[in-house]
N, C-alpha and C. Protein backbone atom coordinates (compact mmCIF):
# COMPACT_ATOMS: atom_id res chain seq x y z
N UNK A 1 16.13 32.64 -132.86
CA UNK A 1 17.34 32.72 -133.62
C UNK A 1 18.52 32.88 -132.66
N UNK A 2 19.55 32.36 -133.02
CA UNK A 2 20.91 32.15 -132.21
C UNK A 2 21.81 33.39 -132.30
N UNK A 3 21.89 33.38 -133.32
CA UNK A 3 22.64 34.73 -133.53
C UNK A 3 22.06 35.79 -133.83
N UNK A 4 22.71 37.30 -133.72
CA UNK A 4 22.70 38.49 -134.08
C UNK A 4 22.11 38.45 -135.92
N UNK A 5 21.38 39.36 -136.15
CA UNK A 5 20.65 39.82 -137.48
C UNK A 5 21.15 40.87 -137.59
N UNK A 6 20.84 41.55 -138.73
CA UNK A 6 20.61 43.35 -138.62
C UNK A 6 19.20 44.52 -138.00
N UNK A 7 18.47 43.48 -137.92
CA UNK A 7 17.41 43.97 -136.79
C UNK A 7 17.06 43.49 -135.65
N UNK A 8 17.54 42.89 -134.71
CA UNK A 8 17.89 42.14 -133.81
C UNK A 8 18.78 41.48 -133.16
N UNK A 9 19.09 41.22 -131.73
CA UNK A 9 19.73 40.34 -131.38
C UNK A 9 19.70 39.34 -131.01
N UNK A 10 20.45 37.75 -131.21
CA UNK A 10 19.96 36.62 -131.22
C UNK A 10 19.84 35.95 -129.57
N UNK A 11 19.08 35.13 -129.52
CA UNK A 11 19.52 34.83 -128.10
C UNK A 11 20.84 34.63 -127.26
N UNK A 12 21.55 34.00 -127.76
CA UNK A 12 23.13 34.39 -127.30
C UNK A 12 23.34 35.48 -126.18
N UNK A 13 23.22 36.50 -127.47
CA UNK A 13 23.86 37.88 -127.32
C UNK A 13 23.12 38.87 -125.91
N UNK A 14 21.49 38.37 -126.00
CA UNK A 14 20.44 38.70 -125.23
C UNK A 14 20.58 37.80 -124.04
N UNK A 15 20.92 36.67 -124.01
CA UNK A 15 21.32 35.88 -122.47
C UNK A 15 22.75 36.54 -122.03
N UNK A 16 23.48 36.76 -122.58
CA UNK A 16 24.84 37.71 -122.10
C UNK A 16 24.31 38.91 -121.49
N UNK A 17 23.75 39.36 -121.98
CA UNK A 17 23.34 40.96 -121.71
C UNK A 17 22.47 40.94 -120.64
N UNK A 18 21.25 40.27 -120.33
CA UNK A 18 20.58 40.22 -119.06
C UNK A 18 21.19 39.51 -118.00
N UNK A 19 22.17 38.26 -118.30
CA UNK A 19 22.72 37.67 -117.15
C UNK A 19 23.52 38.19 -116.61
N UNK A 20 24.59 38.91 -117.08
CA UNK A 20 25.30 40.17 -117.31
C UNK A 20 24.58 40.98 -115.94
N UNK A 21 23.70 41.77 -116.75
CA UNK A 21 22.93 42.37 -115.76
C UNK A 21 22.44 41.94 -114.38
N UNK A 22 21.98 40.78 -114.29
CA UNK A 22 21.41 40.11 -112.54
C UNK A 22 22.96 39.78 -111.96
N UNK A 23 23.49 39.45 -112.71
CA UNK A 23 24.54 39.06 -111.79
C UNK A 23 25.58 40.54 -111.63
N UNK A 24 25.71 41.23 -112.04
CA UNK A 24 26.10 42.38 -111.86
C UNK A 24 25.66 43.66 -110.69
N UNK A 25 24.23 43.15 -110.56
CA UNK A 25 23.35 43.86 -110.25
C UNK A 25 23.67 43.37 -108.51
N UNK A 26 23.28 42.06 -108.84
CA UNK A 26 23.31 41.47 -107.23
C UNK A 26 24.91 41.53 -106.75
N UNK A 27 25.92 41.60 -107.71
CA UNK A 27 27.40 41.19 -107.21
C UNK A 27 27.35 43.24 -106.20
N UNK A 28 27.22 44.32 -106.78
CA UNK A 28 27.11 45.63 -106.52
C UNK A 28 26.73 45.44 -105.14
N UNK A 29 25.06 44.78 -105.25
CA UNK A 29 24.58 45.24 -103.52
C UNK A 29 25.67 44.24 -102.84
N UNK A 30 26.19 43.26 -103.13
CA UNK A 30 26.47 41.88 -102.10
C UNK A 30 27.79 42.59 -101.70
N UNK A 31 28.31 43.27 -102.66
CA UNK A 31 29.70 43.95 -102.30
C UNK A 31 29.66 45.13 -101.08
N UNK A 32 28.13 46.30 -101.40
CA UNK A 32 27.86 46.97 -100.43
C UNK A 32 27.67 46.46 -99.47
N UNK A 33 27.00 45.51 -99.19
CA UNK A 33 26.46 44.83 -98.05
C UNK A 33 28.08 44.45 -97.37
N UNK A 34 28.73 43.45 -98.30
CA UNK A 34 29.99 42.70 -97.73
C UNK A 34 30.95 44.09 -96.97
N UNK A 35 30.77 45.17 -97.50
CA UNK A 35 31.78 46.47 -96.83
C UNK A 35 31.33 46.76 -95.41
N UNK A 36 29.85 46.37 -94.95
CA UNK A 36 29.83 46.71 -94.05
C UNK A 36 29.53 45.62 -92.82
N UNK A 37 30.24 44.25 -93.23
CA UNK A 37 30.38 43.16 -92.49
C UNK A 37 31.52 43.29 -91.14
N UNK A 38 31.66 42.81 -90.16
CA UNK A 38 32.51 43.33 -89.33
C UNK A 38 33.59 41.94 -89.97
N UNK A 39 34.75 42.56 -89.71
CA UNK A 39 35.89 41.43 -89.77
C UNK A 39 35.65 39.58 -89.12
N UNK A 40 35.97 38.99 -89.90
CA UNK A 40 36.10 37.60 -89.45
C UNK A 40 35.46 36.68 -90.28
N UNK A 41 35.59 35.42 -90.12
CA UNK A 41 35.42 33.97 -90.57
C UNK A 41 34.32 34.25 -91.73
N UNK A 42 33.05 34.88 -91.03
CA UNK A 42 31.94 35.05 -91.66
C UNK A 42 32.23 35.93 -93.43
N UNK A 43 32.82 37.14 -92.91
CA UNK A 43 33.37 38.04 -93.79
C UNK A 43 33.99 37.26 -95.00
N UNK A 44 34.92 36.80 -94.53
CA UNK A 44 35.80 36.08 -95.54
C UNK A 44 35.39 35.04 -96.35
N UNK A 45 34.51 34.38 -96.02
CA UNK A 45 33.74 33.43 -96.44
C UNK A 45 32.70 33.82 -97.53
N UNK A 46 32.00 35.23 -97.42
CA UNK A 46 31.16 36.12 -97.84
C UNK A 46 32.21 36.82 -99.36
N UNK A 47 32.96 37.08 -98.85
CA UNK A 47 34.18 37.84 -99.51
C UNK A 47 34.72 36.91 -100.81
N UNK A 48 34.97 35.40 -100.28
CA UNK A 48 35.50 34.68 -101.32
C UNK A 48 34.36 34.24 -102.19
N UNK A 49 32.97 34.15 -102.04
CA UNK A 49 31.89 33.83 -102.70
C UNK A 49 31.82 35.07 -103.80
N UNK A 50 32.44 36.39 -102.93
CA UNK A 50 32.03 37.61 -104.12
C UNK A 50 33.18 37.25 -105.24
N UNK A 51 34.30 37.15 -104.84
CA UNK A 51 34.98 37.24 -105.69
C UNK A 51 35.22 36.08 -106.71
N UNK A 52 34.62 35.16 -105.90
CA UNK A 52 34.04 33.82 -107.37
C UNK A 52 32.96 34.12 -108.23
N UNK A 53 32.13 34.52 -107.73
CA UNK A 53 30.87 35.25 -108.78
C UNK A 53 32.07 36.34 -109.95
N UNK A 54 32.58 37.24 -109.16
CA UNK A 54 33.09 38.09 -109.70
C UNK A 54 33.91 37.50 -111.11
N UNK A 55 34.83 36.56 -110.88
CA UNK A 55 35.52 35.85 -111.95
C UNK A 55 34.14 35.23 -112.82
N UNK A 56 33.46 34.55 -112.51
CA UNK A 56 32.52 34.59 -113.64
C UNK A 56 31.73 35.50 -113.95
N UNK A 57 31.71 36.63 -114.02
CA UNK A 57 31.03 38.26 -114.51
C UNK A 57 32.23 38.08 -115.70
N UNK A 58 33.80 38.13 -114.79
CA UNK A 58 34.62 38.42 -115.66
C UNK A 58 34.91 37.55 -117.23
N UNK A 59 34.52 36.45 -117.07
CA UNK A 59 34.57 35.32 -118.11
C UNK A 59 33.38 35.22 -118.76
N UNK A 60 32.33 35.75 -118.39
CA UNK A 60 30.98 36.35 -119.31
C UNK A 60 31.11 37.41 -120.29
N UNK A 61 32.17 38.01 -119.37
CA UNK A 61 31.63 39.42 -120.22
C UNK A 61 32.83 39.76 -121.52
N UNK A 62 33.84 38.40 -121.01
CA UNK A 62 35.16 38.33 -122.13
C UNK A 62 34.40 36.83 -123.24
N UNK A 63 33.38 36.40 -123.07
CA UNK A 63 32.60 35.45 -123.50
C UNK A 63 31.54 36.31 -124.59
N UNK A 64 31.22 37.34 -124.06
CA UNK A 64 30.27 38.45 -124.71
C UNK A 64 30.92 39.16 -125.64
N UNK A 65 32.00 39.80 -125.55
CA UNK A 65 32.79 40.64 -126.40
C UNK A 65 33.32 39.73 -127.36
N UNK A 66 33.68 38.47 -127.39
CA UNK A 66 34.16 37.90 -128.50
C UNK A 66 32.70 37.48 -129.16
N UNK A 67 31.69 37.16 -128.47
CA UNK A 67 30.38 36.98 -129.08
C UNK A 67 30.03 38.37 -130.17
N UNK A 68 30.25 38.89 -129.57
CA UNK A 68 29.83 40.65 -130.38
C UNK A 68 30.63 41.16 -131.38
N UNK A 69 32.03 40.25 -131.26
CA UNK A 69 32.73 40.67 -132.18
C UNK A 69 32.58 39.96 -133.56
N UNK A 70 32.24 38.98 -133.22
CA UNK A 70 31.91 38.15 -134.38
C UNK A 70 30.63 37.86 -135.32
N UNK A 71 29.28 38.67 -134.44
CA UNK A 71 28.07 38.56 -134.56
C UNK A 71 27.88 40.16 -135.26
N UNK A 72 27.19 40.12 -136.33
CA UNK A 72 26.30 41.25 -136.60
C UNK A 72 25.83 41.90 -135.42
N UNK A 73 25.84 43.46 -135.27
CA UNK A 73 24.88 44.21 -134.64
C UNK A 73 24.05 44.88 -135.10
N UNK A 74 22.56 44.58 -134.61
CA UNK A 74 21.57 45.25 -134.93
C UNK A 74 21.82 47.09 -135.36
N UNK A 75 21.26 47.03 -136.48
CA UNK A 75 21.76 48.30 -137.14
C UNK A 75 20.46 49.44 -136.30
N UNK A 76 20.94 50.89 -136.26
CA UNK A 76 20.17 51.49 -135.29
C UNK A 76 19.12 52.56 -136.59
N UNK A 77 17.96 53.17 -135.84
CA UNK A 77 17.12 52.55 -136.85
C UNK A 77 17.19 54.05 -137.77
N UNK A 78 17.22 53.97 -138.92
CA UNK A 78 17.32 55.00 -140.03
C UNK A 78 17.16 56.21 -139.96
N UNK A 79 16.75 57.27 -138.90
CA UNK A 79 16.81 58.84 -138.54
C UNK A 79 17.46 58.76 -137.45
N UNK A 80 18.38 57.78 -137.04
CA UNK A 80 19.45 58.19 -136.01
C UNK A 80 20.41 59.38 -136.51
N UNK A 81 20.87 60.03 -135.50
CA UNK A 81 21.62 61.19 -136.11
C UNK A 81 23.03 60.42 -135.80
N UNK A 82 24.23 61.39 -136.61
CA UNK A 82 25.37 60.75 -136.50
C UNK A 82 25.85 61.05 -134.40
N UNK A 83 25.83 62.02 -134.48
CA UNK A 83 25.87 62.05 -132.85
C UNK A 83 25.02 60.89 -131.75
N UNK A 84 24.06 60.39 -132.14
CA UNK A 84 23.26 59.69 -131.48
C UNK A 84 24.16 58.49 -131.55
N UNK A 85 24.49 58.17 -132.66
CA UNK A 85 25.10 56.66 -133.04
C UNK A 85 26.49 57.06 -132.14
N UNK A 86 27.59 57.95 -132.66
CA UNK A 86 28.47 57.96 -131.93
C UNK A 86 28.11 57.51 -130.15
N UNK A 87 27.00 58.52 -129.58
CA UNK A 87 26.96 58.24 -128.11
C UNK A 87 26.26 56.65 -127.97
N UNK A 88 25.65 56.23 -128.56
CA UNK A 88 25.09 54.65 -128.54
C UNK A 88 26.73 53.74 -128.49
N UNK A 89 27.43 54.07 -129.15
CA UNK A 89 28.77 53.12 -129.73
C UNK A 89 29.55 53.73 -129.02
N UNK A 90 29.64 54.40 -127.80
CA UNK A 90 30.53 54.85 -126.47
C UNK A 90 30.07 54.06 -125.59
N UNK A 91 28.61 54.65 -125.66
CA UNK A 91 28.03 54.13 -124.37
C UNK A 91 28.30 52.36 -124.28
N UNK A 92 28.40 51.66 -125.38
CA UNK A 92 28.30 50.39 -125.26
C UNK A 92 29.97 50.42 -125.04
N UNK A 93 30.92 50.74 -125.65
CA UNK A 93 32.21 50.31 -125.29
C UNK A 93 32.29 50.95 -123.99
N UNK A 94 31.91 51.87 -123.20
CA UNK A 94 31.66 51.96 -122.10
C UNK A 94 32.00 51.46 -121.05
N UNK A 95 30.46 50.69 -121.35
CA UNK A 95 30.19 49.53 -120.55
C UNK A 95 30.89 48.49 -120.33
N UNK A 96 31.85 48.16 -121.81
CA UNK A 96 32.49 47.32 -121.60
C UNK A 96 33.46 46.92 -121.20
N UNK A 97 34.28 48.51 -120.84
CA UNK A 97 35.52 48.96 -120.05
C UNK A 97 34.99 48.98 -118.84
N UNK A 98 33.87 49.41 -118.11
CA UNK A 98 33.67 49.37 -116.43
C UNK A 98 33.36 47.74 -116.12
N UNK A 99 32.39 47.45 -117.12
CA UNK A 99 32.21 45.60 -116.68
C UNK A 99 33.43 44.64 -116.58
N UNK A 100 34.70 45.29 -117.60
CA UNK A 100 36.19 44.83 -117.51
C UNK A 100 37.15 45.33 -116.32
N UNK A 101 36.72 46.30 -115.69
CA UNK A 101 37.51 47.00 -114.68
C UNK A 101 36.81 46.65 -113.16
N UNK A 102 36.10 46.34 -113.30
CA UNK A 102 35.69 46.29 -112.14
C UNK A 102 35.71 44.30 -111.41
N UNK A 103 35.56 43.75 -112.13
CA UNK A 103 36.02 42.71 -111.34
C UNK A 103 37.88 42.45 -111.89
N UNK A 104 38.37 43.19 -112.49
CA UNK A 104 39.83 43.28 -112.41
C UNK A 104 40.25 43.73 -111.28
N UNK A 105 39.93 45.11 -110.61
CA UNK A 105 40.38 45.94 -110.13
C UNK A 105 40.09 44.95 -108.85
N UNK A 106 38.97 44.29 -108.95
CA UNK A 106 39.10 43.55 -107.66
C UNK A 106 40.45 42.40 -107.23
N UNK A 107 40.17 41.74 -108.66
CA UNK A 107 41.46 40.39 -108.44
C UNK A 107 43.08 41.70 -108.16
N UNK A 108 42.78 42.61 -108.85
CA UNK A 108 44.36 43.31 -108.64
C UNK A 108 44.28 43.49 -106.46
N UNK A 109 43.05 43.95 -106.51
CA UNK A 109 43.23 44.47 -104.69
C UNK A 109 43.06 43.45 -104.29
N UNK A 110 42.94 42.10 -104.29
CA UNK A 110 42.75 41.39 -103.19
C UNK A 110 44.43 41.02 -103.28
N UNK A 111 45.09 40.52 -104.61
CA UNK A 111 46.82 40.50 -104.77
C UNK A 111 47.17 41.22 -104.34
N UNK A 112 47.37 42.47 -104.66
CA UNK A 112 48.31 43.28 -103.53
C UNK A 112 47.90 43.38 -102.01
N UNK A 113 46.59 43.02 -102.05
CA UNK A 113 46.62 42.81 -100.73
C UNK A 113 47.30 41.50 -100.03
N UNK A 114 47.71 40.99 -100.62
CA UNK A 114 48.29 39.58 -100.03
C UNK A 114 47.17 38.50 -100.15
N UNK A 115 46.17 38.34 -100.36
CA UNK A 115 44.98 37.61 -100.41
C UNK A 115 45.18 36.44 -102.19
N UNK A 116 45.09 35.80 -102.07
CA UNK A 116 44.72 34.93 -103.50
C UNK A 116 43.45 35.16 -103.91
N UNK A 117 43.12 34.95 -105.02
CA UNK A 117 41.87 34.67 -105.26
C UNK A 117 41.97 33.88 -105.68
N UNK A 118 40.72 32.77 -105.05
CA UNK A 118 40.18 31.55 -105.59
C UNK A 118 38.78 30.92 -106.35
N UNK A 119 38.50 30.22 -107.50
CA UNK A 119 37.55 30.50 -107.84
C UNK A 119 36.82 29.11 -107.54
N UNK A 120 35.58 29.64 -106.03
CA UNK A 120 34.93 28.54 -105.70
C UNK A 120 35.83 27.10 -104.93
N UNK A 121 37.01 28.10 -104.94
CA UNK A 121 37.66 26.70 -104.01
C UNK A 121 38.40 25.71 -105.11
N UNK A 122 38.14 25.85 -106.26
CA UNK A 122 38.69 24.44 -107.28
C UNK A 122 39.88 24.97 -107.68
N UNK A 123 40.17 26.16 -107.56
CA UNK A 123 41.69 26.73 -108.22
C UNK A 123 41.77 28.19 -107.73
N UNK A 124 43.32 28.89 -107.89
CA UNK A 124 43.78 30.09 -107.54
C UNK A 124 44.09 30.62 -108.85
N UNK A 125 43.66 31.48 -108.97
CA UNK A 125 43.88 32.56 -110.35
C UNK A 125 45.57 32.58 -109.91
N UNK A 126 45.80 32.71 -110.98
CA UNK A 126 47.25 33.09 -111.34
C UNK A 126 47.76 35.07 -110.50
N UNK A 127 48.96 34.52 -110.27
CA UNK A 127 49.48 35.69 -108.79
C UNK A 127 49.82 36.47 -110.10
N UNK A 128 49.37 38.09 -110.05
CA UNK A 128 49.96 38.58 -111.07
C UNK A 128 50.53 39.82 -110.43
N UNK A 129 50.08 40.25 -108.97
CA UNK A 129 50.97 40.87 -108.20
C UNK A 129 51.57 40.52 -106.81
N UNK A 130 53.11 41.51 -106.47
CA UNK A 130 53.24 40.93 -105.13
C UNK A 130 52.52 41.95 -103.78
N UNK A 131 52.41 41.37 -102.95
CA UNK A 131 52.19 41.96 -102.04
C UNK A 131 52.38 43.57 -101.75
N UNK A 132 51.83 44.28 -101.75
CA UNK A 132 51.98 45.75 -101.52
C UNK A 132 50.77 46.74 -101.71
N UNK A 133 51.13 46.79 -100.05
CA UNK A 133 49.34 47.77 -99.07
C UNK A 133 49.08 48.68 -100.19
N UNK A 134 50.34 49.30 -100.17
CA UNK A 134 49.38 51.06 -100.99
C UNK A 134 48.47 50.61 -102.07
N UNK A 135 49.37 50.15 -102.90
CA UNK A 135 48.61 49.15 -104.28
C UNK A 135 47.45 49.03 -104.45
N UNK A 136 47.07 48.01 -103.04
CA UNK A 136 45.81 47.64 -102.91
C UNK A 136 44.63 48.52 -102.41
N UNK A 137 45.59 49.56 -102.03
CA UNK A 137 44.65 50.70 -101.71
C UNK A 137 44.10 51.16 -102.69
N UNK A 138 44.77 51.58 -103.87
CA UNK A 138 44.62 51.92 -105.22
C UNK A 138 43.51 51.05 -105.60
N UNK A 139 43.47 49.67 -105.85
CA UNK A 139 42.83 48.94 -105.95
C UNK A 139 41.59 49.54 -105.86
N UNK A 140 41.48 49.67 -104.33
CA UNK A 140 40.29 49.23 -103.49
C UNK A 140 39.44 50.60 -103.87
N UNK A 141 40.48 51.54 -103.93
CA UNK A 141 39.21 53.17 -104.81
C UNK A 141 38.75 52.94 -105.38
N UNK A 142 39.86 52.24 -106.79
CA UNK A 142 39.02 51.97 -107.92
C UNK A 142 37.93 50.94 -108.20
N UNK A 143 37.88 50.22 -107.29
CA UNK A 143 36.96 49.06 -107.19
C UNK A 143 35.73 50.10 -106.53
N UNK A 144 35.41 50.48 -105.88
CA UNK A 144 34.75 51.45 -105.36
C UNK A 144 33.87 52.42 -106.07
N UNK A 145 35.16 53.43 -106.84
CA UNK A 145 34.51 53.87 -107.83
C UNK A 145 33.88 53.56 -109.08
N UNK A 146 34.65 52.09 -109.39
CA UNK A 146 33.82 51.70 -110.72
C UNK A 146 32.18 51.47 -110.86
N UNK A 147 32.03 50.67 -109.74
CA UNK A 147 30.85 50.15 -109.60
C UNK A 147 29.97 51.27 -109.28
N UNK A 148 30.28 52.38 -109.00
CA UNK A 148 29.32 53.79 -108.88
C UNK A 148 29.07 54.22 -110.48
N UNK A 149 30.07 54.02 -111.08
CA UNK A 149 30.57 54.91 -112.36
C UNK A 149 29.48 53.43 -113.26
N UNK A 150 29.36 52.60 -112.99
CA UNK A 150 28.99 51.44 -113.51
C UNK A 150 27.29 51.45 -113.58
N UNK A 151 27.19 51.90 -112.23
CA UNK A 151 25.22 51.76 -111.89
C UNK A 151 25.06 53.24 -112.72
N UNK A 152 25.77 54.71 -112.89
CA UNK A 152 25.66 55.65 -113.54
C UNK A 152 25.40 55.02 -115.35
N UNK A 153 26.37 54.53 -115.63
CA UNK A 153 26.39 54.06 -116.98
C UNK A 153 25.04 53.25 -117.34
N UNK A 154 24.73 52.49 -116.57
CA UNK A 154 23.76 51.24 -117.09
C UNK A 154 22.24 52.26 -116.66
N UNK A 155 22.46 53.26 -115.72
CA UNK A 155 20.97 53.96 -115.53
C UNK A 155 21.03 55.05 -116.78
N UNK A 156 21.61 55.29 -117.60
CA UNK A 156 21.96 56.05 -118.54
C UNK A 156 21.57 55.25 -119.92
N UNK A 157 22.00 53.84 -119.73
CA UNK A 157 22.03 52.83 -121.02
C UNK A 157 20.22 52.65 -121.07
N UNK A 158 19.84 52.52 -119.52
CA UNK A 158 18.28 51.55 -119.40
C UNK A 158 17.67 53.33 -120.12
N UNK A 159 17.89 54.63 -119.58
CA UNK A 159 17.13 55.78 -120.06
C UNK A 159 16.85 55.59 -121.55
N UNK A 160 18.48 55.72 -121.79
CA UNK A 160 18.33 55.98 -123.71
C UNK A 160 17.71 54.55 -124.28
N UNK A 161 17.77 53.49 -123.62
CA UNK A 161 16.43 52.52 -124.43
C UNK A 161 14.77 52.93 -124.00
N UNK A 162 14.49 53.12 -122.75
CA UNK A 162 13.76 53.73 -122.57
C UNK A 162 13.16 54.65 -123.30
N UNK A 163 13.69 55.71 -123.71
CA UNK A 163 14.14 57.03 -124.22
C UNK A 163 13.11 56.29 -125.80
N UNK A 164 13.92 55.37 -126.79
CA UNK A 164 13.53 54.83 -127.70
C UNK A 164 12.36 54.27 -127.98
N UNK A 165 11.94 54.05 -126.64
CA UNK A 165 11.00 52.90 -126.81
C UNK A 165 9.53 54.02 -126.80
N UNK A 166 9.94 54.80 -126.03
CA UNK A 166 8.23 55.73 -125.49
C UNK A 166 8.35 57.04 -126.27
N UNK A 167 9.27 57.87 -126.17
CA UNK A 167 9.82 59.06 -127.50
C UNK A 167 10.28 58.83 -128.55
N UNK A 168 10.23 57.85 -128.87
CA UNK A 168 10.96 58.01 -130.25
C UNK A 168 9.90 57.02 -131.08
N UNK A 169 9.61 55.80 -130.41
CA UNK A 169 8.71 54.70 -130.75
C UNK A 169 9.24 53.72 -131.64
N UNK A 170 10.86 53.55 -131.36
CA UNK A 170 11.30 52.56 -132.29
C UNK A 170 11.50 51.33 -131.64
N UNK A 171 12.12 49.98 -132.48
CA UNK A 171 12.38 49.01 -131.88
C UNK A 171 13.94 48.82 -131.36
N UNK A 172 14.50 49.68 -130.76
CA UNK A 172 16.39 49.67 -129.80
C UNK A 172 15.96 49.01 -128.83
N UNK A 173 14.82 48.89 -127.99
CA UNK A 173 14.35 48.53 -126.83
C UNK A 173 14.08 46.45 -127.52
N UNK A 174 13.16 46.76 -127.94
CA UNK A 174 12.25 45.01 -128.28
C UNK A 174 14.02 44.64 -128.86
N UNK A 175 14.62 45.07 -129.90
CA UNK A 175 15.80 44.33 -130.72
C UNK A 175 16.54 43.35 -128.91
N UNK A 176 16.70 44.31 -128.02
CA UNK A 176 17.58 43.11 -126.70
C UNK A 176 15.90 42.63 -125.65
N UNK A 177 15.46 42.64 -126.28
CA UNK A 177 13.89 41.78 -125.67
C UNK A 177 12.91 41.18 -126.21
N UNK A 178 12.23 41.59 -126.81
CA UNK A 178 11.35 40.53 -127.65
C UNK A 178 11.51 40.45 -129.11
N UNK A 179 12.56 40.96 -129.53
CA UNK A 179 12.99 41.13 -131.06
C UNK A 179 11.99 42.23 -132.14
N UNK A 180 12.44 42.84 -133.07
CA UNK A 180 12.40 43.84 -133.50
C UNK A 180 10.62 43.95 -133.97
């Protein structure tokens, strides 16, 4: 099934959410790795590949939210407490504020850093700041910290399905994997 049910999610929604994930997953280490590249040709080259992946994280995950907005969500399963649901329906908008901030925060630091970003070489994202170090300093924390605050969130998201799947014994886990 293509779309979202009330006991499941449709493939769509489930290819967003795991691709989401690998490419998120690998963009994190490639970024650690890229911090500790020494300056030059190599770097930059490394650097503009992240930040093309990065623009498509970013156009996935604005591809996903209009998907989700329009799709039924699997309803959570009948002795959820109201607190549980509240932290389920954080945790997911969450996610969807660090997965939105974090390849932002990048296109903002590489602009103030004076740098363009280009995606893959075929075009330059639109300049939405000018040049200015501190800025990009700002940037560059928050780029930093998100992606910490990000692997916290999603090891928190994988627990509480976890959590469902072996303590509790419901289907929150199968509904984004093999269906309900």
């Amino acid at each position: 099934m293509v779309k979202n049910t009330d006991s499941t999610y449709g493939v769509v929604a489930k290819s967003f959410h795991w691709l989401l994930f690998l490419m998120l997953t690998f963009l994190i280490i490639a970024g650690n790795f890229l911090a500790t590249m020494p300056k030059g040709a190599e770097k930059m080259q490394a650097a503009g590949m992240h930040k093309s992946f990065g623009a498509v994280v970013l156009m996935l995950i604005i591809l996903r939210l209009v998907w989700r907005l329009f799709n039924e969500v699997p309803r959570l399963p009948d002795e959820t407490t109201a607190g549980e649901a509240f932290a389920a329906k954080a945790m997911h908008w969450g996610l969807y504020v660090l997965m939105f901030a974090q390849p932002l925060s990048g296109i903002m630091m590489s602009q103030a850093a004076g740098v363009p970003v280009s995606f893959f070489g075929l075009f330059e994202f639109p300049i939405f700041l000018d040049k200015e170090p501190e800025l990009a300093k700002t940037f560059l924390s928050m780029h930093g910290t998100v992606w910490i605050l990000l692997v916290i969130a999603v090891i928190g998201h994988a627990g509480a399905a976890l959590h469902h799947h072996f303590i509790k014994k419901d289907n929150v886990l199968k509904q984004m994997t093999t269906g309900a």
